[in-house]
N, C-alpha and C. Protein backbone atom coordinates (compact mmCIF):
# COMPACT_ATOMS: atom_id res chain seq x y z
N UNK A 1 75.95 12.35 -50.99
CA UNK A 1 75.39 11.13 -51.46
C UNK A 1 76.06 10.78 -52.79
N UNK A 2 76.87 9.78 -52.87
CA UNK A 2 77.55 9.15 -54.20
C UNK A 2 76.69 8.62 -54.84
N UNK A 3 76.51 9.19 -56.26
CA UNK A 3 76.03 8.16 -57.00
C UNK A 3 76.03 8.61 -58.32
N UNK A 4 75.44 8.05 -59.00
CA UNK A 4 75.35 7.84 -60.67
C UNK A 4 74.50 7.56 -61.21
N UNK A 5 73.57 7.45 -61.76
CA UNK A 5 72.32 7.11 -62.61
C UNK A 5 72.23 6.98 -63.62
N UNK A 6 73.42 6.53 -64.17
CA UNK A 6 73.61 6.16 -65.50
C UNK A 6 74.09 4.90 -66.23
N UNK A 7 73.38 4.40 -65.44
CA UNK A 7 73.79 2.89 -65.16
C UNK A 7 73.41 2.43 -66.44
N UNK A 8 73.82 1.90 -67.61
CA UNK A 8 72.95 1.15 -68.90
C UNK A 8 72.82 -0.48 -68.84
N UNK A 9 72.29 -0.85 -69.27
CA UNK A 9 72.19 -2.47 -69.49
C UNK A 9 71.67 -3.34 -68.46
N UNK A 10 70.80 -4.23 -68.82
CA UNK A 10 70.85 -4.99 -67.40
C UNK A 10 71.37 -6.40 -67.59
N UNK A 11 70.48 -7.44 -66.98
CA UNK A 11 71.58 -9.26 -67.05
C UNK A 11 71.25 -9.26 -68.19
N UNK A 12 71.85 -9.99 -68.59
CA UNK A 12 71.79 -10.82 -70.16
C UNK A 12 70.21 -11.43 -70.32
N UNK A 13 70.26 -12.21 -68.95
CA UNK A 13 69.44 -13.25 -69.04
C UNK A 13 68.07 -12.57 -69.32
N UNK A 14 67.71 -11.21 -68.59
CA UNK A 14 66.53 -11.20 -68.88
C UNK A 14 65.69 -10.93 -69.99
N UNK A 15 66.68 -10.09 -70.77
CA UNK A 15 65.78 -9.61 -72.13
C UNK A 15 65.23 -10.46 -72.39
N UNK A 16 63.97 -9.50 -73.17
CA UNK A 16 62.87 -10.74 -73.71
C UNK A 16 63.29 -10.82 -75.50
N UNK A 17 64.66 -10.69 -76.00
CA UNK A 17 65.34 -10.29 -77.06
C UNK A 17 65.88 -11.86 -77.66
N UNK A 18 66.21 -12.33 -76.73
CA UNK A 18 67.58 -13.19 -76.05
C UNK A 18 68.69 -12.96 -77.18
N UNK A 19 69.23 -11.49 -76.51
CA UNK A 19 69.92 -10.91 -77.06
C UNK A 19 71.36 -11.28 -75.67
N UNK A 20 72.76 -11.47 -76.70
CA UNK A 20 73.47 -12.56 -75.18
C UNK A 20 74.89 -11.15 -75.43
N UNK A 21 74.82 -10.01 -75.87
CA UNK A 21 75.70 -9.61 -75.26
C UNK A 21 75.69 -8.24 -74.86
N UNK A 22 76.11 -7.48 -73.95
CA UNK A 22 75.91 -6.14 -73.89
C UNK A 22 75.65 -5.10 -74.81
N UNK A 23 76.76 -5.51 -75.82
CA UNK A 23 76.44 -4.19 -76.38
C UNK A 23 75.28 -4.46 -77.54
N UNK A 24 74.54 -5.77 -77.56
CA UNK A 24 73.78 -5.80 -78.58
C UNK A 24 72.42 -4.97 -77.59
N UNK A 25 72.39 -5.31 -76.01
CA UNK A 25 71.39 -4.93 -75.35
C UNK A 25 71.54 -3.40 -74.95
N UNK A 26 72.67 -2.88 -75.33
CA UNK A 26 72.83 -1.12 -75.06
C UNK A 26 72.42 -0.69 -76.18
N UNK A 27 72.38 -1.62 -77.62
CA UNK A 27 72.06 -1.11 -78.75
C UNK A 27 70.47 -1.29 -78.77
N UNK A 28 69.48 -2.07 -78.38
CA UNK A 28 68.30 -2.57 -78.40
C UNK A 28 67.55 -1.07 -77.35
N UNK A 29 68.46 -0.95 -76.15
CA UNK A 29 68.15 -0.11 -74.70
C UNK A 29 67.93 1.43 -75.68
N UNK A 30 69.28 1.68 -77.20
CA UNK A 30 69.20 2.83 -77.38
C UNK A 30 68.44 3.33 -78.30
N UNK A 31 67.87 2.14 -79.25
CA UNK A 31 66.67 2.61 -80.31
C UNK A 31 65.23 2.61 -79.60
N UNK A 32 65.03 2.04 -78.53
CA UNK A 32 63.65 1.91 -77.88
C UNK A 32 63.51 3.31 -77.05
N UNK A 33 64.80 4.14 -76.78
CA UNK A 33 64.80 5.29 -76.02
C UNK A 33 64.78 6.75 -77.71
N UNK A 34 65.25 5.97 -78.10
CA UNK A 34 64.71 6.77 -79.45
C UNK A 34 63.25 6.71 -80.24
N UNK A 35 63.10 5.47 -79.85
CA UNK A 35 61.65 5.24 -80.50
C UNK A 35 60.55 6.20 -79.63
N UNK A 36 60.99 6.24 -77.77
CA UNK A 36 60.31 6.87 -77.41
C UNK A 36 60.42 8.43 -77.11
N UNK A 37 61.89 9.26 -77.63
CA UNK A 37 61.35 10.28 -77.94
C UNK A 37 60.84 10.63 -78.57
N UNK A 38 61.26 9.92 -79.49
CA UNK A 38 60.02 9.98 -81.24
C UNK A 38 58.61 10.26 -80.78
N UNK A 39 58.21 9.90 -79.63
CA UNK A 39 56.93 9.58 -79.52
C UNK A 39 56.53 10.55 -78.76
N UNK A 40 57.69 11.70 -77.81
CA UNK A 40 56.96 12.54 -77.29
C UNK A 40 56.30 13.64 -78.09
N UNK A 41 57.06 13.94 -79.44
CA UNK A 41 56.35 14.79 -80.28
C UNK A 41 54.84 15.14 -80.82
N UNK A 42 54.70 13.53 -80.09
CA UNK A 42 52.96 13.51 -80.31
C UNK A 42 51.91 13.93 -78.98
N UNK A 43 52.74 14.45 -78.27
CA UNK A 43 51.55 14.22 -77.06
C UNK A 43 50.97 15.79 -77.22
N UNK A 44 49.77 16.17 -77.09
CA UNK A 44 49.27 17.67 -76.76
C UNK A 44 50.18 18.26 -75.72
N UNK A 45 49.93 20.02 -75.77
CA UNK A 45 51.05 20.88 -75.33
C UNK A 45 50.16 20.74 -73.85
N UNK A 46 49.01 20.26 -73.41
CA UNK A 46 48.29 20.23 -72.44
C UNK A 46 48.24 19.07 -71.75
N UNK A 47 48.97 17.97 -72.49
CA UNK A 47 48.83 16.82 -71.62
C UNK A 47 49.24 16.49 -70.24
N UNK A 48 48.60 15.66 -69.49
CA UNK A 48 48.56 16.06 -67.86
C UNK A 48 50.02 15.16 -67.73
N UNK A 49 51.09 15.19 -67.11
CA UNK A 49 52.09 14.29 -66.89
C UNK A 49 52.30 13.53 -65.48
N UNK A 50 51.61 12.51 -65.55
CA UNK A 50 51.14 11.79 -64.09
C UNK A 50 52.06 10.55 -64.32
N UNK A 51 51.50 9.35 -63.16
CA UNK A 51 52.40 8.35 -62.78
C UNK A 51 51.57 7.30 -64.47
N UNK A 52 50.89 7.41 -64.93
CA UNK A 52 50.44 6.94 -65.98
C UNK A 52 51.13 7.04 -67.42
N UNK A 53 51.25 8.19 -67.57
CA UNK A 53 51.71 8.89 -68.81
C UNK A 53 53.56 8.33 -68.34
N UNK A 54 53.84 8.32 -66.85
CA UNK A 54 55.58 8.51 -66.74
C UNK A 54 55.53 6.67 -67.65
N UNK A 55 54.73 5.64 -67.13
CA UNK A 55 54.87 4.28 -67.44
C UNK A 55 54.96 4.04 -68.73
N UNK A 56 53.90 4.69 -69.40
CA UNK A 56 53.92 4.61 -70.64
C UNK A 56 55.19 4.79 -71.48
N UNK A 57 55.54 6.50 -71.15
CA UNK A 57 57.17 6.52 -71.52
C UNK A 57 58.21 5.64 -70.97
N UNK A 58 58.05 5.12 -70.42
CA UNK A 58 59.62 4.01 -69.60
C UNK A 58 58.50 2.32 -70.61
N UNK A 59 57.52 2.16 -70.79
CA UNK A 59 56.84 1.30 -71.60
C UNK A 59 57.32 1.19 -72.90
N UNK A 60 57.10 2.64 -73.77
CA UNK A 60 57.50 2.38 -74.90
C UNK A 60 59.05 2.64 -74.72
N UNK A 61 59.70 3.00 -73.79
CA UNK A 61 61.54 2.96 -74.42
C UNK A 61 61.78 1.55 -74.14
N UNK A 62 61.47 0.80 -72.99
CA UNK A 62 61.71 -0.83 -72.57
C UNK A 62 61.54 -1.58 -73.10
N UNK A 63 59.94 -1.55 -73.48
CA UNK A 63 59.21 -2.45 -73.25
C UNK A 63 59.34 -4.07 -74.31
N UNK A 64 59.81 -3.36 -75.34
CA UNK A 64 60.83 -4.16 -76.53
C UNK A 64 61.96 -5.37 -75.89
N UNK A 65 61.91 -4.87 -75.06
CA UNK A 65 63.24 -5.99 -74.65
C UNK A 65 63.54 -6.16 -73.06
N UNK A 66 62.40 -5.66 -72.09
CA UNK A 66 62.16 -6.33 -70.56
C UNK A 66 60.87 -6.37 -70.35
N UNK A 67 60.16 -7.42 -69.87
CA UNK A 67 59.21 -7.67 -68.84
C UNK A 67 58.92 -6.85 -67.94
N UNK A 68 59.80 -5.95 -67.56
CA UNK A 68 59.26 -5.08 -66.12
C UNK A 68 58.78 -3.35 -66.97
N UNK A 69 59.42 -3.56 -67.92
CA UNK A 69 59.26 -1.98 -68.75
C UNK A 69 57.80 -1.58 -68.66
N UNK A 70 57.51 -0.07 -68.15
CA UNK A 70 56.29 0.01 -67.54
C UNK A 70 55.45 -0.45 -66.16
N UNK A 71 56.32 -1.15 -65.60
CA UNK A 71 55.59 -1.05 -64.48
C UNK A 71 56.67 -0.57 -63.03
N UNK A 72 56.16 -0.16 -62.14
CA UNK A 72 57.01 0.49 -60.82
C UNK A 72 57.60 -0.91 -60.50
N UNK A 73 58.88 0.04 -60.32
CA UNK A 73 59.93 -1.16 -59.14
C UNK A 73 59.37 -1.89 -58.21
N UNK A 74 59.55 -3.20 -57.91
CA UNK A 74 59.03 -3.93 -56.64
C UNK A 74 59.77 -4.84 -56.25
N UNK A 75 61.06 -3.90 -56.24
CA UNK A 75 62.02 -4.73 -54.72
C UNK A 75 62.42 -3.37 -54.57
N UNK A 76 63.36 -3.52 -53.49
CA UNK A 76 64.53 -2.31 -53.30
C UNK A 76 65.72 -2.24 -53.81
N UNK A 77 66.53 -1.48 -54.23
CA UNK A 77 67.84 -1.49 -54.58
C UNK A 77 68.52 -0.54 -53.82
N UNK A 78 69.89 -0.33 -54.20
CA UNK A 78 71.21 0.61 -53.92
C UNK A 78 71.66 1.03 -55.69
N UNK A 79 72.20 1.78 -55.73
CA UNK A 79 72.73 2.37 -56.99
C UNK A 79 73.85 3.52 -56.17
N UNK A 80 75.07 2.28 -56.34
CA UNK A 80 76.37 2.66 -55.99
C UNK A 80 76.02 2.75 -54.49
N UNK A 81 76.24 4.40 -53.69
CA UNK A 81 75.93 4.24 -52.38
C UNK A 81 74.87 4.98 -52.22
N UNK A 82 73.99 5.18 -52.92
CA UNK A 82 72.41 5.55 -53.38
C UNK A 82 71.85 4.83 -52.86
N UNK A 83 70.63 4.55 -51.61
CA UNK A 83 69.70 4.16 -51.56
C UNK A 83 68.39 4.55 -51.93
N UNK A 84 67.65 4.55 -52.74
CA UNK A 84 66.60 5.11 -53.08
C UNK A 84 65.11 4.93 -52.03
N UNK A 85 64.39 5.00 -52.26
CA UNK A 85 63.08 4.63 -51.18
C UNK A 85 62.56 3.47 -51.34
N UNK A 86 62.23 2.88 -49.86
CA UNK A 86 61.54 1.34 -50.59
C UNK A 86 60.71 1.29 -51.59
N UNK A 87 60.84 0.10 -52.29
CA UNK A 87 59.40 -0.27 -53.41
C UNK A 87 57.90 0.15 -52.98
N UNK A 88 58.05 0.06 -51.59
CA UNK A 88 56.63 0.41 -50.93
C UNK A 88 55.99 1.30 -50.97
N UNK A 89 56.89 2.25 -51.02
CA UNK A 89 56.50 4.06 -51.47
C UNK A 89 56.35 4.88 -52.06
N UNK A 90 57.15 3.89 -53.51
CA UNK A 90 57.07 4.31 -54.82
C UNK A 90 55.38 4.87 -55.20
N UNK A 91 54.54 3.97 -55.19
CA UNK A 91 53.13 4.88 -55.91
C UNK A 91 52.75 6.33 -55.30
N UNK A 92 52.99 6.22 -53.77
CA UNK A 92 52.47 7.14 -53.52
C UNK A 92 53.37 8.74 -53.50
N UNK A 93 54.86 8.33 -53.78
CA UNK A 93 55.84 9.14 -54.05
C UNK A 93 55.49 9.69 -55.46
N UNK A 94 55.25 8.63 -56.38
CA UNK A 94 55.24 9.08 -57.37
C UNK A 94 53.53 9.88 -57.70
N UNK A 95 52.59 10.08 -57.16
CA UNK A 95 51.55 10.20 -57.01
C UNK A 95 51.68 11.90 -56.49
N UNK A 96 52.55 11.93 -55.12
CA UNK A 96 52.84 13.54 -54.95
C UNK A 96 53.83 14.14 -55.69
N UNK A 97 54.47 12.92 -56.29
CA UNK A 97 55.58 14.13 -57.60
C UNK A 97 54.02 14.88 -59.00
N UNK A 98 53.86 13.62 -59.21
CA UNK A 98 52.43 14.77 -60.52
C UNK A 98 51.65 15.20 -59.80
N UNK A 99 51.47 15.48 -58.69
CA UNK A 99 50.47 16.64 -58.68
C UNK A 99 51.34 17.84 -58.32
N UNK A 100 52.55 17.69 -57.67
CA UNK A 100 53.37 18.55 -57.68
C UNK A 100 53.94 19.38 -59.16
N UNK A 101 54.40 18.28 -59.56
CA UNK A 101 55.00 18.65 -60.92
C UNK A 101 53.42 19.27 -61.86
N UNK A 102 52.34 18.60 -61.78
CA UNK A 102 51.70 19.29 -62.71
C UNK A 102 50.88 20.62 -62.00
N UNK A 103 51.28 20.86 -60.85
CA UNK A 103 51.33 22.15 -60.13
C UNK A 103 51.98 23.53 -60.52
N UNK A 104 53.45 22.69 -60.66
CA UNK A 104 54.29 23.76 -61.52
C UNK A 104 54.27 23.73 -63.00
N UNK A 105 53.91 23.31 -63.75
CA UNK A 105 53.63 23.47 -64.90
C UNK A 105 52.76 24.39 -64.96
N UNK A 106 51.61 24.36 -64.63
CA UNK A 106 50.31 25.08 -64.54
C UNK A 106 50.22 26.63 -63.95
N UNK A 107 51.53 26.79 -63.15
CA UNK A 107 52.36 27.90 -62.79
C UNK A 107 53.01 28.55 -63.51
N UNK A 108 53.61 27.55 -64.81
CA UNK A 108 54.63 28.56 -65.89
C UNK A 108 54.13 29.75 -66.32
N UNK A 109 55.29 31.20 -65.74
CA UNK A 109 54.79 32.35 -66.17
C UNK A 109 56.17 32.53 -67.56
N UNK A 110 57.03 32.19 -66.89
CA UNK A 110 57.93 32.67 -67.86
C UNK A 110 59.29 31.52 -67.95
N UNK A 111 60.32 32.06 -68.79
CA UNK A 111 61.48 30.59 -68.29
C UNK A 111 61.94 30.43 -67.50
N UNK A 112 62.35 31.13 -66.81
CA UNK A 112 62.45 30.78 -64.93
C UNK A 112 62.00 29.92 -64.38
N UNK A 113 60.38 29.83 -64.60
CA UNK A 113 59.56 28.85 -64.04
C UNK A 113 59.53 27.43 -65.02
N UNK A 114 59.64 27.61 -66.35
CA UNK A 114 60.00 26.21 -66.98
C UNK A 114 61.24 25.74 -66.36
N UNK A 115 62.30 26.35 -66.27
CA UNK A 115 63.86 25.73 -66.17
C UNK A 115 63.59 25.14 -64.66
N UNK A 116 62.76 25.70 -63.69
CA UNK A 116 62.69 24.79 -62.31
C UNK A 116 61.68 23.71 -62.66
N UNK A 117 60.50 23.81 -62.86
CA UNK A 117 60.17 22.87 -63.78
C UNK A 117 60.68 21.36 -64.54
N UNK A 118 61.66 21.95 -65.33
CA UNK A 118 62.41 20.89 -65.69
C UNK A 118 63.44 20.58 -64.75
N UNK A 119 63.88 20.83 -64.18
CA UNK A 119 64.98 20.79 -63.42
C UNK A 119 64.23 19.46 -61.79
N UNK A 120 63.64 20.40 -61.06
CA UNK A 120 62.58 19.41 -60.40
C UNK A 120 62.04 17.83 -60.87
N UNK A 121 61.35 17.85 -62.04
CA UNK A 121 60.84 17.39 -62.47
C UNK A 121 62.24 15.85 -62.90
N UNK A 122 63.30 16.13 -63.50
CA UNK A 122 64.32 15.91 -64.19
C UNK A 122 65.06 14.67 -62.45
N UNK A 123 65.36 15.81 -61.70
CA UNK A 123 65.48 15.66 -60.06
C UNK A 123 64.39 14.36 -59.25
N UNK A 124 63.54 14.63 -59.61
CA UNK A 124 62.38 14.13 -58.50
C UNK A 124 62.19 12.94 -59.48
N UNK A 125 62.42 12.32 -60.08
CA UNK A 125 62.41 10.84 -61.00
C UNK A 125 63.61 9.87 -60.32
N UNK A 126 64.97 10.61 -60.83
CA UNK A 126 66.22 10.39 -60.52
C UNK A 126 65.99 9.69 -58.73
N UNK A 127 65.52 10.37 -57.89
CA UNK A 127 65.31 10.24 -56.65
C UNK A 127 64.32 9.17 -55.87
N UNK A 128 63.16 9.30 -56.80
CA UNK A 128 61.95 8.27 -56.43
C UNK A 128 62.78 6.88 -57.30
N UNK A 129 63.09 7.13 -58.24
CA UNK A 129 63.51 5.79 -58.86
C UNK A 129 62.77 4.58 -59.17
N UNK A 130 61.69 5.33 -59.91
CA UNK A 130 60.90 4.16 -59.97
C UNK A 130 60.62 2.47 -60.69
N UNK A 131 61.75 2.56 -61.27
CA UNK A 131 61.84 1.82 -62.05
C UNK A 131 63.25 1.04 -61.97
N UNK A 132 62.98 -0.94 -62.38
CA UNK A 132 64.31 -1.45 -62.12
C UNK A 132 65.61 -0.76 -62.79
N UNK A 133 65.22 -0.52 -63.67
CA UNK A 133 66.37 0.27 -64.58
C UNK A 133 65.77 1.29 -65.63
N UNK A 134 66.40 1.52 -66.52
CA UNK A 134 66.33 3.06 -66.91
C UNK A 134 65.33 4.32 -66.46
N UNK A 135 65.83 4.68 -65.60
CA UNK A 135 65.45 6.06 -64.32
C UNK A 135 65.96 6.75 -64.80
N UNK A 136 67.35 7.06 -65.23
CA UNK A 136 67.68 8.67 -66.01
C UNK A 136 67.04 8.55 -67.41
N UNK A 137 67.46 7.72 -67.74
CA UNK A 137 66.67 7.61 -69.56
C UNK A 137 64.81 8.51 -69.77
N UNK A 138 64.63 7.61 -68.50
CA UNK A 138 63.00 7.91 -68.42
C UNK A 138 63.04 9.56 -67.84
N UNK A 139 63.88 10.51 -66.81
CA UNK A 139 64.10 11.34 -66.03
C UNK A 139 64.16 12.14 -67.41
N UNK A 140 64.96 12.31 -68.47
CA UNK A 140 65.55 13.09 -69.33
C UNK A 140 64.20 12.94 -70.07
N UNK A 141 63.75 11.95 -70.35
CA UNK A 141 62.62 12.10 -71.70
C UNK A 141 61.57 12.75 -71.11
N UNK A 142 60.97 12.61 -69.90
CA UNK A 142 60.21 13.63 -69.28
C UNK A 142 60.68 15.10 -69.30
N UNK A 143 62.15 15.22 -69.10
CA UNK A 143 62.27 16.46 -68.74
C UNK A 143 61.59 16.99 -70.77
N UNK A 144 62.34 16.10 -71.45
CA UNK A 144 61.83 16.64 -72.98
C UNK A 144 60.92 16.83 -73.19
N UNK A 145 59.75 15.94 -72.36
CA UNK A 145 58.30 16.29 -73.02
C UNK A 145 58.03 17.50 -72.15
N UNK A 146 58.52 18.09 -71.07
CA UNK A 146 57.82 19.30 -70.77
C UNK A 146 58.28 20.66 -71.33
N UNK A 147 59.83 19.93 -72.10
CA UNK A 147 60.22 21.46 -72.82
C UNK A 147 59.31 21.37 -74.05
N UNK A 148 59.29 19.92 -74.91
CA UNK A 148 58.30 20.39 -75.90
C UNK A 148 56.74 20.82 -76.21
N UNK A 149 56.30 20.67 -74.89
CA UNK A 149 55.36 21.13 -74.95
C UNK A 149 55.20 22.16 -74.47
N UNK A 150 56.60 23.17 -74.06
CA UNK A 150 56.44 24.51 -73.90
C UNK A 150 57.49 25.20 -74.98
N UNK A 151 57.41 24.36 -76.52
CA UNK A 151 58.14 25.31 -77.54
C UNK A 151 59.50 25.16 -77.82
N UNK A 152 59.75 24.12 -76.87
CA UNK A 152 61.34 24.33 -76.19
C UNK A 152 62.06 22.98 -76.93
N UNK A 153 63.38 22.73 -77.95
CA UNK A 153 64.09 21.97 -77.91
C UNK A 153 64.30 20.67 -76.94
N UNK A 154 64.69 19.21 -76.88
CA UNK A 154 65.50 18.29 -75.80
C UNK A 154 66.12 18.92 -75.37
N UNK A 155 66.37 19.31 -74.28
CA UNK A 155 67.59 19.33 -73.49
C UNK A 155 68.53 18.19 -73.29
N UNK A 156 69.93 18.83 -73.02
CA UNK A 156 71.14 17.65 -73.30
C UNK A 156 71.45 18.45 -72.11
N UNK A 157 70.89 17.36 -70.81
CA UNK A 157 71.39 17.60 -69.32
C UNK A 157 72.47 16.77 -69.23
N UNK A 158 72.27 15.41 -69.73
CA UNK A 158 73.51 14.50 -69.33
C UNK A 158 74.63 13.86 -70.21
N UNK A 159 76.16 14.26 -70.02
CA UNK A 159 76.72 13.85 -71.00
C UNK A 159 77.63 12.49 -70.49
N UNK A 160 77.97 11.34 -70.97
CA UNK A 160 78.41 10.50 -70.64
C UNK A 160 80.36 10.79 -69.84
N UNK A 161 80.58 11.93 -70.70
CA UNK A 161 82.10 11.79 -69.91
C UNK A 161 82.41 13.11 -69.81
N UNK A 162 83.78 13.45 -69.16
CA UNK A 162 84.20 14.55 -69.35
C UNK A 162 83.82 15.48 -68.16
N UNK A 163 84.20 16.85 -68.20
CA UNK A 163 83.69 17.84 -67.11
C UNK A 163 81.97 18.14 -66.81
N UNK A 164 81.26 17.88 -68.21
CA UNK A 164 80.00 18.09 -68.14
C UNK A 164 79.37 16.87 -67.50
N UNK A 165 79.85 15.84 -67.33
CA UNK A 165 79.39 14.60 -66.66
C UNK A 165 79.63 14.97 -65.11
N UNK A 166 80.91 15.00 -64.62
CA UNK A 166 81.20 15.76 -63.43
C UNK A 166 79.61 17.01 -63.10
N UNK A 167 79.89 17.48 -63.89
CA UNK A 167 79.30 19.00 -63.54
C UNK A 167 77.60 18.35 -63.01
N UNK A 168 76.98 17.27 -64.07
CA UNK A 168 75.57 16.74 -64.08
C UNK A 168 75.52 16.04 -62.99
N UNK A 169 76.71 15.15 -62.57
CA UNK A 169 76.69 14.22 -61.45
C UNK A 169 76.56 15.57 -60.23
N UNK A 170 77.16 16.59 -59.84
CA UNK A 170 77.41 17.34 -59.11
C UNK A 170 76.17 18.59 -58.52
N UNK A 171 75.08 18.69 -59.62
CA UNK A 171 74.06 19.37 -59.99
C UNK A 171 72.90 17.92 -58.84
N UNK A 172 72.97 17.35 -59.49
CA UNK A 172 71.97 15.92 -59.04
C UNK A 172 72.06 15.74 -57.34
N UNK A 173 73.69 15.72 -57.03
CA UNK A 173 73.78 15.66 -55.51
C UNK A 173 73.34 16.64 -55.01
N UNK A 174 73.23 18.00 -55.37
CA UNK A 174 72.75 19.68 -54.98
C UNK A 174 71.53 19.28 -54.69
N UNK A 175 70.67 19.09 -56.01
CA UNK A 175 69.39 18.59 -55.81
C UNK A 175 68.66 18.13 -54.81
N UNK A 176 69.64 16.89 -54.09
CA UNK A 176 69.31 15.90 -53.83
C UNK A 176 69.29 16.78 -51.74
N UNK A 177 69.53 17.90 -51.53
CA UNK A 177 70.06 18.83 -50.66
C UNK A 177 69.06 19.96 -50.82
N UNK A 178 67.73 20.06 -51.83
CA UNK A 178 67.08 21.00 -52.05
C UNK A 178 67.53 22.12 -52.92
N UNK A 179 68.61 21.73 -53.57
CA UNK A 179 69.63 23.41 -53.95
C UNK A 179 69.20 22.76 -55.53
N UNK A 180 68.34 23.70 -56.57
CA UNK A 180 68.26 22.97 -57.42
C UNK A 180 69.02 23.87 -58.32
N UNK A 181 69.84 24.95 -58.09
CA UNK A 181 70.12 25.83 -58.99
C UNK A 181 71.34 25.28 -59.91
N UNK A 182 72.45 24.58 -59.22
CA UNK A 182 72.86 23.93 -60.50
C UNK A 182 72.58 23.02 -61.19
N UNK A 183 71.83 22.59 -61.35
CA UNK A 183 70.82 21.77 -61.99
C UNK A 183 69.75 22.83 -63.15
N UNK A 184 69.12 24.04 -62.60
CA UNK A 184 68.95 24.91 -63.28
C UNK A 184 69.79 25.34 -64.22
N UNK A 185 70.68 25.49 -63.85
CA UNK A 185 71.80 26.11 -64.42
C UNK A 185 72.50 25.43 -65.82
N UNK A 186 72.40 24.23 -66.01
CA UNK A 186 72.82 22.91 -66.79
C UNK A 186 71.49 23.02 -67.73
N UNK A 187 70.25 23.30 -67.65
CA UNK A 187 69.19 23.32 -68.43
C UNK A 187 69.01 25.06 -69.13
N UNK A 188 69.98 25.86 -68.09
CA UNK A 188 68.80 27.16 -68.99
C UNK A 188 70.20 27.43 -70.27
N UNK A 189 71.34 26.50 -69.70
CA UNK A 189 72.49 26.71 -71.13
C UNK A 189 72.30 25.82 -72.35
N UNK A 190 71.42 24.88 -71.95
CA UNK A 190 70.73 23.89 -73.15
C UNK A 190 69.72 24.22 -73.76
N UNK A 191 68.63 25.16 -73.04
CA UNK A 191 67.33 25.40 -73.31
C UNK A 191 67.37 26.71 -75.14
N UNK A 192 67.09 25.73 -76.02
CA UNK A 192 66.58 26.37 -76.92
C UNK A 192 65.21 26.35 -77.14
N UNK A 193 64.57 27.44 -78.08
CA UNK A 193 62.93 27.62 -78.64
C UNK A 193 63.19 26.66 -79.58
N UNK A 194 61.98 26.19 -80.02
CA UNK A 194 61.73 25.48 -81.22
C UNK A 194 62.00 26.31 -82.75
C-alpha cells in the first residue's frame, strides 16, 4: 500500500485566517501543532484517551485556522494510493480503536508494552484517518500524550527526509499488514524517561 501521511497544508481558500499563501498556512498549521503539544503536558497521567479527548487534540492544533478542526471526516478521500475507510465508519472505527487502545494502556506492565502501545496507537489513527487533514500531526501528538503520561519524552517517529523518512514510511506499510515491529522499533530508539 503506497502512501504518505504527511501531507501539510490544505486550499488556500479555506482557512478561516485568510491567510493566501502556503507557507504562511504551514506556518499557522505549525504553531497550532505546537500550541497543542504544549497542551498535552496538562492532561492527568490517568486520562482516558477516547474519540473525545482525540478531537479535542486535532481541535486545539486546527482549530485556529479550519472549520472542520475537531470534528470527524465526512466525505471520503484517497491519500496518494491510500484509500482509507469510508466517512461512514469513522465513529465507530474510532470508538473500537479507544477501547482498544485504552485496553492496552491499562495493560502496561513494562516498556515493551508502552512501545506497542505507542506504536498501535501511532498506527491505528494513521489508518482510520479521521480527519480531513492533519492525521499524522494528530497520530504523533497522541502517540506523545501516552508517552507522557507514562514518564516518557515526545517521541520523534517521523522525520521529513532522508533514510529515517524511508525507514517511517516503511514501518507504517508493515503496520498496515499487522507486523508492528518496525514501527516498534522506530519508537523504542526514540523512547527516553523524563
Amino acid at each position: 500500500m503506497e502512501r504518505d501521511h504527511t501531507t501539510t497544508g490544505s486550499n488556500i481558500e479555506e482557512n478561516l485566517l485568510g491567510l493566501n499563501t502556503t507557507e504562511a498556512i504551514n506556518l499557522a498549521e505549525a504553531q497550532g501543532v505546537a500550541e497543542a503539544e504544549e497542551s498535552l503536558l496538562h492532561y492527568d497521567t490517568d486520562t482516558k484517551i477516547d474519540t473525545y479527548l482525540i478531537l479535542e487534540i486535532h481541535k486545539t492544533a486546527f482549530g485556529h485556522l479550519y472549520e472542520w478542526a475537531g470534528k470527524l471526516r465526512f466525505v471520503d478521500v484517497t491519500v496518494g494510493s491510500f484509500t482509507p475507510p469510508p466517512y461512514s465508519k469513522i465513529p465507530n472505527l474510532m470508538a473500537e480503536f479507544s477501547d482498544q487502545l485504552q485496553y492496552l494502556i491499562n495493560s502496561i506492565k513494562n516498556e515493551n508494552d508502552l512501545v506497542y502501545a505507542l506504536a498501535y496507537a501511532h498506527h491505528r489513527i494513521l489508518a482510520i484517518h479521521p480527519f480531513n487533514n492533519g492525521n499524522g500531526r494528530t497520530a504523533r501528538l497522541v502517540t506523545n500524550l501516552i508517552a507522557y503520561m507514562h514518564g516518557y519524552e515526545a517521541v520523534q517517529i517521523y522525520h521529513r527526509e532522508g533514510t529515517s523518512r524511508e525507514e517511517y514510511i516503511q514501518a507504517v506499510k508493515k503496520a498496515d499488514n499487522h507486523d508492528y515491529q518496525p514501527l516498534e522499533n522506530i519508537i523504542k530508539r526514540q523512547l527516553r524517561q523524563l
